[in-house]
Protein backbone atom coordinates (compact mmCIF):
# COMPACT_ATOMS: atom_id res chain seq x y z
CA UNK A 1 -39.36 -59.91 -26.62
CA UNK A 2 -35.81 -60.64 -25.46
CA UNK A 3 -34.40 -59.65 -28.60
CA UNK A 4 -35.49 -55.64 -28.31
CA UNK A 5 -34.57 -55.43 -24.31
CA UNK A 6 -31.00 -57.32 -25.32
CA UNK A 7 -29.97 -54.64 -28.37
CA UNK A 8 -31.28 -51.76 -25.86
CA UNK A 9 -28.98 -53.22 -23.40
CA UNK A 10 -26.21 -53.54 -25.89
CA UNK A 11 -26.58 -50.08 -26.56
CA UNK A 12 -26.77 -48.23 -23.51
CA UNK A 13 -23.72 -50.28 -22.40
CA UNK A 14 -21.73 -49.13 -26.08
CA UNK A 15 -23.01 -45.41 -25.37
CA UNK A 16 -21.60 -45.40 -21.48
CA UNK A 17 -17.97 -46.90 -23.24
CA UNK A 18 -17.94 -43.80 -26.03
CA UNK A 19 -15.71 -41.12 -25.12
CA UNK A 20 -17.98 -37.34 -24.78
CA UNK A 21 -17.94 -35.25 -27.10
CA UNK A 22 -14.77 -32.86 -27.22
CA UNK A 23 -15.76 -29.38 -25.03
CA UNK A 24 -15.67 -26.42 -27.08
CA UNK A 25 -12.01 -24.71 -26.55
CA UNK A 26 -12.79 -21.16 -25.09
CA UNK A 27 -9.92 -18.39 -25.32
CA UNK A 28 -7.29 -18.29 -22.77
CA UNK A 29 -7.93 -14.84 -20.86
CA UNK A 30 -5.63 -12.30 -20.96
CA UNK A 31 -2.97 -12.70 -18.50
CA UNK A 32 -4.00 -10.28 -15.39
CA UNK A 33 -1.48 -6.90 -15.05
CA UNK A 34 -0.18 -6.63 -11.80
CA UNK A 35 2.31 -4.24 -9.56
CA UNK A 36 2.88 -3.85 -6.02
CA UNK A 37 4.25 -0.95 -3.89
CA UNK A 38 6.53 -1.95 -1.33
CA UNK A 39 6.17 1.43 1.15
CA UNK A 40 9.04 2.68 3.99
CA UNK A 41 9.08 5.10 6.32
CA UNK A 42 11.07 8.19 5.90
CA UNK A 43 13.77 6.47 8.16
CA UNK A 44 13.52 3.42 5.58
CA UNK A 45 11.94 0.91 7.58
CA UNK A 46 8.75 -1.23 6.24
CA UNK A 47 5.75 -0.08 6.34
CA UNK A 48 3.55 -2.51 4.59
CA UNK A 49 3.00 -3.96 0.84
CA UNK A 50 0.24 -3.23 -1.39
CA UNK A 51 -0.81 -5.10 -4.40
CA UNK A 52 -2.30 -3.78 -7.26
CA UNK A 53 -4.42 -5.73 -9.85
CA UNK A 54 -6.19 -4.43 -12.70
CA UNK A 55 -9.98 -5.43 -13.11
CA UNK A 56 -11.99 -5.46 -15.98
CA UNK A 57 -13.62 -2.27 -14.04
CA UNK A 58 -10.46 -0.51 -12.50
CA UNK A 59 -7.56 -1.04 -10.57
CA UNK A 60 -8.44 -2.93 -6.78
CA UNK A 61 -5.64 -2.08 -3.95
CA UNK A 62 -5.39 -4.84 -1.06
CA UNK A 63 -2.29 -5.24 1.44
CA UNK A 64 -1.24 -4.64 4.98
CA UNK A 65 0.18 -1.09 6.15
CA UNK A 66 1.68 -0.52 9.08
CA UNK A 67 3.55 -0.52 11.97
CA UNK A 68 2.02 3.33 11.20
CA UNK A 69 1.11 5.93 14.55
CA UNK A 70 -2.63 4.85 15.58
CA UNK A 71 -5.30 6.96 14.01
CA UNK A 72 -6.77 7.79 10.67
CA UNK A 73 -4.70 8.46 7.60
CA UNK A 74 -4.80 9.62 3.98
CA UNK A 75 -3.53 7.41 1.46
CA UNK A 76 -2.98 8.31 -1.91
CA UNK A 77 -1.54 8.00 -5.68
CA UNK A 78 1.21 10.63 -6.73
CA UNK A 79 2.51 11.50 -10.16
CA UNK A 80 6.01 10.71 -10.21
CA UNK A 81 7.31 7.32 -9.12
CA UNK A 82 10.09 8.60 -6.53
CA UNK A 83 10.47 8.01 -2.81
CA UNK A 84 12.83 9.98 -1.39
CA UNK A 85 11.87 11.14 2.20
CA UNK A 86 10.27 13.51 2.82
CA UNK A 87 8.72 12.16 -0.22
CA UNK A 88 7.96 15.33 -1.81
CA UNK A 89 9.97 13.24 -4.60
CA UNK A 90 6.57 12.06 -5.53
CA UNK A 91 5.10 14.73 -6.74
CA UNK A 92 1.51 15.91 -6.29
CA UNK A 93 -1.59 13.64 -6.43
CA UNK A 94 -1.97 11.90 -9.46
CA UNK A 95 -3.95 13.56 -11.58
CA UNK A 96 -4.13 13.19 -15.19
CA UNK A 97 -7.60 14.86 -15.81
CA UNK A 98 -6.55 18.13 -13.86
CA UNK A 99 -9.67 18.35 -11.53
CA UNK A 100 -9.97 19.70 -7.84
CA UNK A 101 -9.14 17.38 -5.07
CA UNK A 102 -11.65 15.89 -2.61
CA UNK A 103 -14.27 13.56 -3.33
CA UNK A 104 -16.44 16.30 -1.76
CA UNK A 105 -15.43 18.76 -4.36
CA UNK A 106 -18.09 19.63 -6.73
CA UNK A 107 -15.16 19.68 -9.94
CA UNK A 108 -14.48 16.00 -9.18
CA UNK A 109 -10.95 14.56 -7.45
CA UNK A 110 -7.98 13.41 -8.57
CA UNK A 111 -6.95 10.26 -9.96
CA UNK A 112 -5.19 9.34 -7.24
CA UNK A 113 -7.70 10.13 -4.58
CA UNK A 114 -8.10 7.00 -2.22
CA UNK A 115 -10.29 6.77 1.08
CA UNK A 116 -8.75 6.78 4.64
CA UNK A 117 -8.13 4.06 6.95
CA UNK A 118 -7.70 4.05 10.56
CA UNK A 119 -4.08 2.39 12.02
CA UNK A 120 -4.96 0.93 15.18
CA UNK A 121 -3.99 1.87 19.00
CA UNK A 122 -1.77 -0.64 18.71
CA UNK A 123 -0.37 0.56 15.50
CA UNK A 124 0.05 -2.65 14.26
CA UNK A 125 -0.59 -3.38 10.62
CA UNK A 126 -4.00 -2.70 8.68
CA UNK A 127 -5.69 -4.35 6.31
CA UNK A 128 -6.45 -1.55 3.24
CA UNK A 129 -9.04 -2.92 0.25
CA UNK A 130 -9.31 0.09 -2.05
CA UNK A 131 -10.58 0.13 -5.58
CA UNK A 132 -10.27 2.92 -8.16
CA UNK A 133 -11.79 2.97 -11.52
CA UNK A 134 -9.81 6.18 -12.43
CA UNK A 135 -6.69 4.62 -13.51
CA UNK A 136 -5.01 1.98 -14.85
CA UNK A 137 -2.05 -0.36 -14.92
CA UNK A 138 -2.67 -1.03 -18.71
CA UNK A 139 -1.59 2.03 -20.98
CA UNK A 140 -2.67 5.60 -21.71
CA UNK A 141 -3.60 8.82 -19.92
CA UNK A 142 -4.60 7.27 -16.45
CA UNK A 143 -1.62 4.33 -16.36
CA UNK A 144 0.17 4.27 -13.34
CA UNK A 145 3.25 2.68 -14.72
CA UNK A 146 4.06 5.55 -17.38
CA UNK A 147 7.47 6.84 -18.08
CA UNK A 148 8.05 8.62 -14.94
CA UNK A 149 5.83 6.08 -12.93
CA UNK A 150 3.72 6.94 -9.84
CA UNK A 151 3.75 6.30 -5.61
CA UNK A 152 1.56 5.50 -3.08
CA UNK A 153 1.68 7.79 -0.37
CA UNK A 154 0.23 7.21 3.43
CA UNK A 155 -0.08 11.03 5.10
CA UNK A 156 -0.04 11.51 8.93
CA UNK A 157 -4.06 12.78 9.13
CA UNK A 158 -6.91 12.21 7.29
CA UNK A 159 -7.46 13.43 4.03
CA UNK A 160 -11.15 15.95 4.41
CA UNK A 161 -12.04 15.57 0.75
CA UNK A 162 -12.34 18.63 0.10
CA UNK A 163 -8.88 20.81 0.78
CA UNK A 164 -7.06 21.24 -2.51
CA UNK A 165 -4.61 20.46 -3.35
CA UNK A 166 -4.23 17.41 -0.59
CA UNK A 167 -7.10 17.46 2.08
CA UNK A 168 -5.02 19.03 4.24
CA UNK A 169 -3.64 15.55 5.44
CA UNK A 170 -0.84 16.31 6.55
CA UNK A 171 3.25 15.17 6.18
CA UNK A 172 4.00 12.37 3.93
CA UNK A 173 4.93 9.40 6.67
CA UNK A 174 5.26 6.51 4.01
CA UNK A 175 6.08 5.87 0.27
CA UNK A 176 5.95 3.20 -1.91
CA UNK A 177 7.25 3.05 -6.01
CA UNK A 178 4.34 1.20 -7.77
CA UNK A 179 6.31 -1.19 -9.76
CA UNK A 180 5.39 -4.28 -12.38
């Protein structure tokens, strides 16, 4: 009777000693594409850094704006990757599928169409989270890092997505070149 419970000792204590099994080596994932937009003012002074980050889904934008006047504003993607104030230097809205603008417009919106935010009384920096699933960092039609590049625009009002070409959103306060 000892015999059995000594070898079943001896073997539990040789199977706790083996080394496990090797894990199954699983792909490294693609490293992530990434830019940021470092926006100024029209006198050239900061006005906040955005991040972009492509997602298996779209592209998600997160950073701080500001100091900006309090109250809401537009923010959106141009075509051409210039910021010279008054920023017209941008270019129009991004907009590679040539629709209407607004997300209230019944032919669709632009590319580049982004929601507001509001700047605070303070007019102290924001917090913006915006995601997009209408363009890309990657390559093709919809890249934002093509060969004439894109911006990132902040307007003085809101955007009323429906106005085309630009929601009626008034000047161009802020730019930032999306770079890799």
């Amino acid at each position: 009777m000892r015999t059995p419970l000594l070898l079943a000792s001896a073997l539990a204590l040789a199977a706790c000693g083996r080394s496990p099994r090797p894990a199954a080596q699983t792909p490294a994932p693609p490293p992530q594409i990434t830019a940021r937009a470092e926006l100024r003012d029209a006198e050239g002074r900061a006005a906040g850094t955005l991040q972009l980050v492509q997602t298996p889904l779209g592209v998600l934008i997160t950073g701080d704006v500001g100091p900006l006047p309090p109250g809401v504003h537009a923010m959106h993607v141009h075509e051409t990757g210039r910021c010279e104030p008054p920023f017209t230097s941008a270019g129009g809205h991004f907009n590679p599928t040539v629709r209407a603008h607004g997300f209230r417009s019944p032919a669709g919106y632009h590319a580049g169409d982004l929601p507001n935010f509001t700047s605070p009384p303070s007019g102290a920096a924001t917090r913006v989270d915006h995601f997009t699933r209408d363009v890309t960092l990657g390559t093709g039609p919809t890249s934002l890092l093509d060969a004439d590049g894109s911006a990132i625009v902040i307007h003085a009002g809101p955007d009323d997505y429906a106005s085309d070409p630009a929601g009626n959103s008034g000047s161009r306060i802020a730019c930032g070149v999306v770079v890799r």
